[in-house]
Protein backbone atom coordinates (compact mmCIF):
# COMPACT_ATOMS: atom_id res chain seq x y z
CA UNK A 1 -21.39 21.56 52.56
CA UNK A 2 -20.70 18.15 53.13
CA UNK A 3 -19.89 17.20 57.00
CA UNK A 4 -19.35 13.98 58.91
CA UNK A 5 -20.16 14.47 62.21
CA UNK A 6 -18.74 11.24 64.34
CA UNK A 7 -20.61 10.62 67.53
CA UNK A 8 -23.58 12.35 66.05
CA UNK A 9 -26.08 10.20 67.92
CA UNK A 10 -25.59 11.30 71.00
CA UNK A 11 -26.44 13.97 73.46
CA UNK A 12 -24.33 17.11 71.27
CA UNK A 13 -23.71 15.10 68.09
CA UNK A 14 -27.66 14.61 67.66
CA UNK A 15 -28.26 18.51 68.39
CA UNK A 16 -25.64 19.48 66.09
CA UNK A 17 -26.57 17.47 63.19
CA UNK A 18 -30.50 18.26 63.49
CA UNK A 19 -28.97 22.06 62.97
CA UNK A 20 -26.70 21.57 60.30
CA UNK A 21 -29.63 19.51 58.64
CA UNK A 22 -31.87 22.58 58.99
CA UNK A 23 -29.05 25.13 57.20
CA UNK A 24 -29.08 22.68 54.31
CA UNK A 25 -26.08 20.65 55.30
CA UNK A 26 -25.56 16.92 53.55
CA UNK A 27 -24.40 14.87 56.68
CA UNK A 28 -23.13 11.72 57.75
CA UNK A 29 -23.22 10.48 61.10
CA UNK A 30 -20.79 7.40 62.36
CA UNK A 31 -21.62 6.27 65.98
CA UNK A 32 -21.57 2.89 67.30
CA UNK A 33 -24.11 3.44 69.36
CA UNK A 34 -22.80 2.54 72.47
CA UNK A 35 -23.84 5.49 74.09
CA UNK A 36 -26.04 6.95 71.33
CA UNK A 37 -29.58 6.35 70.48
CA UNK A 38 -30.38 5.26 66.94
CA UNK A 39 -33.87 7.60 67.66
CA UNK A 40 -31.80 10.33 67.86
CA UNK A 41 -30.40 10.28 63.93
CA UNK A 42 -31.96 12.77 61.95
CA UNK A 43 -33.98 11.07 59.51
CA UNK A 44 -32.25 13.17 56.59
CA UNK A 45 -28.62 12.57 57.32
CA UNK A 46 -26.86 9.42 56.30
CA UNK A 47 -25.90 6.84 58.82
CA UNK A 48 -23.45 4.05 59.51
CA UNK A 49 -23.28 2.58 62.53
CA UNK A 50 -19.53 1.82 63.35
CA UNK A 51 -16.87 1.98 66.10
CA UNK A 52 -14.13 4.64 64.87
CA UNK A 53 -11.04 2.43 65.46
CA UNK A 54 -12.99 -0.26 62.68
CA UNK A 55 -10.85 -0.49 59.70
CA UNK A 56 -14.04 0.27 57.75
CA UNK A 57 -13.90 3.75 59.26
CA UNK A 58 -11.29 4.86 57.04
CA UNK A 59 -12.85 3.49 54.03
CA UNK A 60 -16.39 5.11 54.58
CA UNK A 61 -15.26 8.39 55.18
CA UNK A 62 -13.44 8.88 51.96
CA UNK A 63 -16.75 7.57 50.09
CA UNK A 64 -18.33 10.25 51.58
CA UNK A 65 -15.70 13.01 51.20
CA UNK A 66 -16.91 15.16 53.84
CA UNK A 67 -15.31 19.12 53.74
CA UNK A 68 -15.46 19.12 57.17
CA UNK A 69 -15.30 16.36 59.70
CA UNK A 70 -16.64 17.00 63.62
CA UNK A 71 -15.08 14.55 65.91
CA UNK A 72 -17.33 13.95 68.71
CA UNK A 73 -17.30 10.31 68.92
CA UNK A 74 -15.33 9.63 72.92
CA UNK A 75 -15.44 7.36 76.07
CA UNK A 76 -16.47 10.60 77.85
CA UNK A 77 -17.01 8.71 81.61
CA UNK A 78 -13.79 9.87 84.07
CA UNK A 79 -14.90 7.01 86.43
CA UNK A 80 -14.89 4.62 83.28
CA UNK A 81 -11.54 6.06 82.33
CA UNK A 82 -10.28 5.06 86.07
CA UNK A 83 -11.63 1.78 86.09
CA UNK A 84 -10.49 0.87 82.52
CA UNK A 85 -7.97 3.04 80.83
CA UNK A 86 -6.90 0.88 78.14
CA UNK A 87 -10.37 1.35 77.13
CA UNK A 88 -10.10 4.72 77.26
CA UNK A 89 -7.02 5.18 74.65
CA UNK A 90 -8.40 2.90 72.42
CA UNK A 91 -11.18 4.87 71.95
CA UNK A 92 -9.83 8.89 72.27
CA UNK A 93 -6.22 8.27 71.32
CA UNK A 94 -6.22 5.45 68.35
CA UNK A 95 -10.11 6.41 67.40
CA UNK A 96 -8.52 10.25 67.22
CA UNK A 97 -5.50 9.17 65.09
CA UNK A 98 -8.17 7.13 62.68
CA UNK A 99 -10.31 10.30 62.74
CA UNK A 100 -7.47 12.33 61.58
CA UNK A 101 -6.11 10.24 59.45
CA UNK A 102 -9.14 9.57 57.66
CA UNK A 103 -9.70 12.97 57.57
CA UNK A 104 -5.78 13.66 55.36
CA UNK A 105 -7.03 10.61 53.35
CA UNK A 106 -10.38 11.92 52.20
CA UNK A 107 -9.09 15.58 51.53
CA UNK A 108 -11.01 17.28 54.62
CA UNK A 109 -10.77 20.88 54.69
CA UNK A 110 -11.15 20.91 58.64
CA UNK A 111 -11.54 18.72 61.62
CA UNK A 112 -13.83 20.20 64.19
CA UNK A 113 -12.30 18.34 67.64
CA UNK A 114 -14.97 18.18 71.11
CA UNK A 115 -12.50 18.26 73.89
CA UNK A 116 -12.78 19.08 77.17
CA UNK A 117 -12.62 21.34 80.55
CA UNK A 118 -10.65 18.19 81.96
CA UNK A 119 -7.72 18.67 80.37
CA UNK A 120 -6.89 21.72 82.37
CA UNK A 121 -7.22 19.47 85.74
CA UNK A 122 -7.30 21.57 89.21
CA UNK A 123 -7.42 24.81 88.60
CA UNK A 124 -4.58 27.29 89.42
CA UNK A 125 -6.78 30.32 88.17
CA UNK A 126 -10.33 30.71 87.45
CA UNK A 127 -11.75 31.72 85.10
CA UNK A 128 -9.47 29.42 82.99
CA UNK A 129 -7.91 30.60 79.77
CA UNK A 130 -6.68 28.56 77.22
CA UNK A 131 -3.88 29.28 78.06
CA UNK A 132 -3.99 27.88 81.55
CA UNK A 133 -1.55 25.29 83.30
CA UNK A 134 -2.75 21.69 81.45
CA UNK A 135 -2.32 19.01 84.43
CA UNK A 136 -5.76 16.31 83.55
CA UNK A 137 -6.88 14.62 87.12
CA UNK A 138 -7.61 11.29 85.26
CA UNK A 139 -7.09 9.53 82.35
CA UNK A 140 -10.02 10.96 80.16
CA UNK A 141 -8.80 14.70 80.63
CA UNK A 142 -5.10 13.46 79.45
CA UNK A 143 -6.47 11.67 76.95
CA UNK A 144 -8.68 14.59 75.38
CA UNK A 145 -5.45 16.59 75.73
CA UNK A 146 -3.96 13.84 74.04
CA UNK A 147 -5.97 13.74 71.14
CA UNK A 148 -5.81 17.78 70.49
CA UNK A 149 -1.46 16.88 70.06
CA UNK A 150 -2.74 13.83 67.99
CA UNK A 151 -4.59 16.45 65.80
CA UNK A 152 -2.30 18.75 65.33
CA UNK A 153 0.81 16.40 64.64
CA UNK A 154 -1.08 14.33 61.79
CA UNK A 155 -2.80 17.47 60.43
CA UNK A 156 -0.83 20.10 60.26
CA UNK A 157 1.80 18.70 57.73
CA UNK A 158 -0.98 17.49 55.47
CA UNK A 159 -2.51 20.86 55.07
CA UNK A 160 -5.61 20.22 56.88
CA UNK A 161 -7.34 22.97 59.40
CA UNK A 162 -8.05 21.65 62.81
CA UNK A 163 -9.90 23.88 65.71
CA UNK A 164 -10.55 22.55 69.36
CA UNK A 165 -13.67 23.46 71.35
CA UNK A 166 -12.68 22.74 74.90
CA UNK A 167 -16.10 22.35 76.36
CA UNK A 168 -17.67 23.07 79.80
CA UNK A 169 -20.06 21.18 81.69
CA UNK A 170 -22.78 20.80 78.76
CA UNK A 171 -26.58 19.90 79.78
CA UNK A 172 -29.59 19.71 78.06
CA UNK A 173 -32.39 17.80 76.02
CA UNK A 174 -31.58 14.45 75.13
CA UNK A 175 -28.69 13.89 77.66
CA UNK A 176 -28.29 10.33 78.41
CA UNK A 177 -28.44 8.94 82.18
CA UNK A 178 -26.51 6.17 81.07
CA UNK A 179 -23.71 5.42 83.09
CA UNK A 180 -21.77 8.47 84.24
CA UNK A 181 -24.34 11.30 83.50
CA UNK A 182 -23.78 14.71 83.68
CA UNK A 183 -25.57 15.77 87.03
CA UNK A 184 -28.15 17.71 85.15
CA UNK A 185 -29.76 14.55 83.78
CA UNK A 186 -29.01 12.43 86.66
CA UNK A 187 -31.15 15.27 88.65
CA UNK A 188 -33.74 15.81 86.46
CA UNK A 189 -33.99 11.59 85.43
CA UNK A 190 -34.45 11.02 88.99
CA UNK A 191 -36.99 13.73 90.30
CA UNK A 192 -38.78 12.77 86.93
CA UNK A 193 -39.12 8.97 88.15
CA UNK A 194 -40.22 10.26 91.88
CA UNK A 195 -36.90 9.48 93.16
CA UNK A 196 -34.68 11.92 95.16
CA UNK A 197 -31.97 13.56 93.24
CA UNK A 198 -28.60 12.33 94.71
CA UNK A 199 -25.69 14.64 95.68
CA UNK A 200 -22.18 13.52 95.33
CA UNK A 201 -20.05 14.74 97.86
CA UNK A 202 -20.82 18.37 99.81
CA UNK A 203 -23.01 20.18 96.98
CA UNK A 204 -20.05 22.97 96.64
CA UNK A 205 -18.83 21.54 93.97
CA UNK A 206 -18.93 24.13 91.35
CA UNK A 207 -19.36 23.91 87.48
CA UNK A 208 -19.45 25.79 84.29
CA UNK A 209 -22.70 25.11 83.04
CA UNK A 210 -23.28 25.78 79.28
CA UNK A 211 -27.02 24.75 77.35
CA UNK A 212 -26.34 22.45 74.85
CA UNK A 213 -28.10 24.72 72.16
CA UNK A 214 -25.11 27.30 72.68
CA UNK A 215 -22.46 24.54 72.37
CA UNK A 216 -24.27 23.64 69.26
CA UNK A 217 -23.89 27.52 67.55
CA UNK A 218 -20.71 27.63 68.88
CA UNK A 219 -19.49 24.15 66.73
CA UNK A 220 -21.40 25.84 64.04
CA UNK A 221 -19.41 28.68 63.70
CA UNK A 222 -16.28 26.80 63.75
CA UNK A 223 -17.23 24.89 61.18
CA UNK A 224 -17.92 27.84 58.59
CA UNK A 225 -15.40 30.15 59.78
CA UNK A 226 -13.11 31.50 57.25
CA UNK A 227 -10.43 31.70 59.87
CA UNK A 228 -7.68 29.23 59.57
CA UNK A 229 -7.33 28.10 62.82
CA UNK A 230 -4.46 26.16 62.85
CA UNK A 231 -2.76 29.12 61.86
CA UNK A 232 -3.54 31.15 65.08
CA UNK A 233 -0.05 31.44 66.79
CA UNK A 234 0.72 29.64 70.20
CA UNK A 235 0.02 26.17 71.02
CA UNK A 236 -3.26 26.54 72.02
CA UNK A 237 -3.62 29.32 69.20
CA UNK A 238 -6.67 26.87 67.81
CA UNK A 239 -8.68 26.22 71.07
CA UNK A 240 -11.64 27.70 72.38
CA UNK A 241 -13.27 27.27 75.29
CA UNK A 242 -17.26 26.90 74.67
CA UNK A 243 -18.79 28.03 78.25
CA UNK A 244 -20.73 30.31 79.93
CA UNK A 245 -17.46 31.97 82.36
CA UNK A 246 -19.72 31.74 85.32
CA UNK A 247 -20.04 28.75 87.73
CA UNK A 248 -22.78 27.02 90.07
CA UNK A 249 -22.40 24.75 92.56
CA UNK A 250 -24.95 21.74 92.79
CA UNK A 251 -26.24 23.12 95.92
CA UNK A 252 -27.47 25.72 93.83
CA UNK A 253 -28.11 23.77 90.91
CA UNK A 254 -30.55 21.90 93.21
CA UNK A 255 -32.51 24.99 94.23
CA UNK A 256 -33.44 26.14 90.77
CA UNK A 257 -34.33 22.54 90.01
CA UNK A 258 -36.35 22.55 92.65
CA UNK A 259 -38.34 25.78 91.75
CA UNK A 260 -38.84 24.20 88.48
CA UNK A 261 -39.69 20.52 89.30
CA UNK A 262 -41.77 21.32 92.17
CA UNK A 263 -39.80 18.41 94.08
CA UNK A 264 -39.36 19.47 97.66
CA UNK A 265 -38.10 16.29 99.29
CA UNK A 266 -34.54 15.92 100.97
CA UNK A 267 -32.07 14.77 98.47
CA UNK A 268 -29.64 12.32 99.11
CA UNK A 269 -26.05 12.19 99.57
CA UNK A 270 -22.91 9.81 97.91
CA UNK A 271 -19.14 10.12 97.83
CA UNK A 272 -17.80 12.22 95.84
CA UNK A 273 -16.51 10.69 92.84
CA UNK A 274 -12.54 9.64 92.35
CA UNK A 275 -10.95 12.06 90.26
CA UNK A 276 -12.78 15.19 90.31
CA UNK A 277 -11.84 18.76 90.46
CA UNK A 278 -14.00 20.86 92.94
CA UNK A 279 -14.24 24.08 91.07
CA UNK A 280 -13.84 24.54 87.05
CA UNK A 281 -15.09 27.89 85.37
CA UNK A 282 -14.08 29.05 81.98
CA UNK A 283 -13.11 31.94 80.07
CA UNK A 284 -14.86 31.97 76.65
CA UNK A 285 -13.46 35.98 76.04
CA UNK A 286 -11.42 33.91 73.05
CA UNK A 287 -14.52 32.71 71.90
CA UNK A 288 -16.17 36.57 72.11
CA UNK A 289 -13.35 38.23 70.66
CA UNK A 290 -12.37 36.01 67.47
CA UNK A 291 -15.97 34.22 66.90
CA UNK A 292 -18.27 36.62 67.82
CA UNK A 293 -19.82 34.40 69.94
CA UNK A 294 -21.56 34.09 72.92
CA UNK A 295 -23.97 31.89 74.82
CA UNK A 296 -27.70 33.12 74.93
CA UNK A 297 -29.72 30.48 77.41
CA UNK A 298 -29.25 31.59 81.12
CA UNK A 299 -29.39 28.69 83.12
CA UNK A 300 -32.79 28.64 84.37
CA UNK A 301 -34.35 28.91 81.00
CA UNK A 302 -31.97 26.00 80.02
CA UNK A 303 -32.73 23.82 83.45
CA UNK A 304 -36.42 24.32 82.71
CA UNK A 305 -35.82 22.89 79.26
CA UNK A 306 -33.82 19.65 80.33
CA UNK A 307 -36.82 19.28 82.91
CA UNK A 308 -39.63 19.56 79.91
CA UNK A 309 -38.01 17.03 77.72
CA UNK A 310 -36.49 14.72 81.27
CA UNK A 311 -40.44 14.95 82.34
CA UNK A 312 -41.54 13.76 78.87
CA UNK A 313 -39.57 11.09 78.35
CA UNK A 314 -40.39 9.95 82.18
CA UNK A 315 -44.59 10.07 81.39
CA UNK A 316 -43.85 7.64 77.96
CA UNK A 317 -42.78 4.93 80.23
């Protein structure tokens, strides 16, 4: 199977594409590597290195004629989004109309769409469900909610599947610090550099932390499946949320870091940051019931991982 996998330098994208590499899969990566690593492309998948809204976008995708195209290419950053959210659009609302319309041009069978836990906002319920009351806190979470109507409104009348993995709080190997990291990496990037990790706000913030390795199977299957999503009934008939359905807060978080690090200094403490939603847990008994799927690292195993590969990276310097 052919697949272009946009994004796939970074943090997920590079995961996912070393795995569909491994089942035999002839991919292209497009990143611009803004926040991507070049180190990260697998050395057997073809790579481009250019900004999805380019006009040369379009033009390489149809050379390639991927079946299936994985859109993970985003300004991902909520405080970015606040500070600059013209910047923000241009990349996940006219970068997400390129996608998809590159994706009609070149006869795609599927778009595979990364969105997000921020699209749901402040939770009325938890667990969320798909679902669940939309109302984004910030300009990234309406514009990842944006992008699944963009999706849906370009594809659908051309014929072309779409699916939406609405992910949780993903960690990992290979997570960038680079400006706003998830707090796994900013942790574990700090306590590998002998610094004390730094708490934003009161610790009880709590999060749905999923490895990235189950994220990865998870975009897996929905690539393959022989479902057709976009057929699923309801508006949110083809979204999934990709999580674990249980939360930690960072107080917590910090603990079991701290049984695996061996740091035992007194962290410090910031502000909490503008725009974010205390508490944000996620059903995945969609995922379960129509995918068969379900995640497999618990959350210590996957901490202790992050740390390994944080700790490595730390010694090379």
């Amino acid at each position: 199977m052919k697949i272009l996998v946009t994004g796939g330098a970074g943090f997920i994208g590079s995961a996912l594409v070393h795995q569909l590499v491994s089942l035999g899969g002839e991919v292209m990566v497009i990143d611009d590597l803004s926040t991507g690593f070049f180190e990260n492309v697998h050395p057997s998948s073809e790579f481009h290195k250019l900004d999805i809204c380019d006009p040369a976008f379009g033009e390489t995708v149809v050379q390639f004629s991927p079946e299936v195209i994985v859109h993970l290419a985003a300004q991902s950053s909520v405080t970015r989004s606040l500070v600059d959210p013209a910047a923000n659009d241009r990349i996940n609302l006219d970068g997400t109309r390129t996608v998809a319309q590159a994706a009609v041009d070149c006869g795609a069978v599927r778009v595979v769409f990364a969105s997000s836990a921020a699209i749901y906002g402040d939770p009325a319920e938890i667990p969320l469900v798909e679902t669940s009351a939309k109302s984004p806190q910030n300009p990234y979470g309406a514009s990842k909610l944006a992008g699944e109507a963009i999706l849906a409104e370009t594809l659908k009348p051309a014929g072309v599947d779409y699916v939406f993995g609405r992910f949780a709080n993903v960690y990992g190997p290979r997570q960038s610090t680079l400006g706003e990291a998830g707090v796994v990496a900013a942790f574990c990037s700090r306590i590998a550099a002998g610094n004390a990790p730094i708490v934003n706000g009161d610790g009880t913030q709590t999060r749905d932390f999923i490895y990235v390795g189950d994220v990865v199977s998870a975009l897996t299957l929905l690539i393959g499946h022989d479902l057709k999503f976009s057929s699923i009934p309801g508006a949110d008939g083809p979204a999934f949320n990709i999580s674990t359905g249980q939360g930690a807060d960072l107080a917590e978080l910090l603990v079991t870091l701290r049984q695996i690090t061996g740091f035992h200094g007194v962290e410090e403490h910031g502000e909490p940051p503008v725009g974010e939603v205390h508490t944000s847990i996620l059903s995945a008994e969609k995922a379960a019931d129509i995918l068969e799927w379900g995640t497999e690292v618990e959350l210590a195993d996957g901490l202790e991982a992050a740390w390994g590969w944080f700790k490595e990276q730390s010694s090379r310097i």
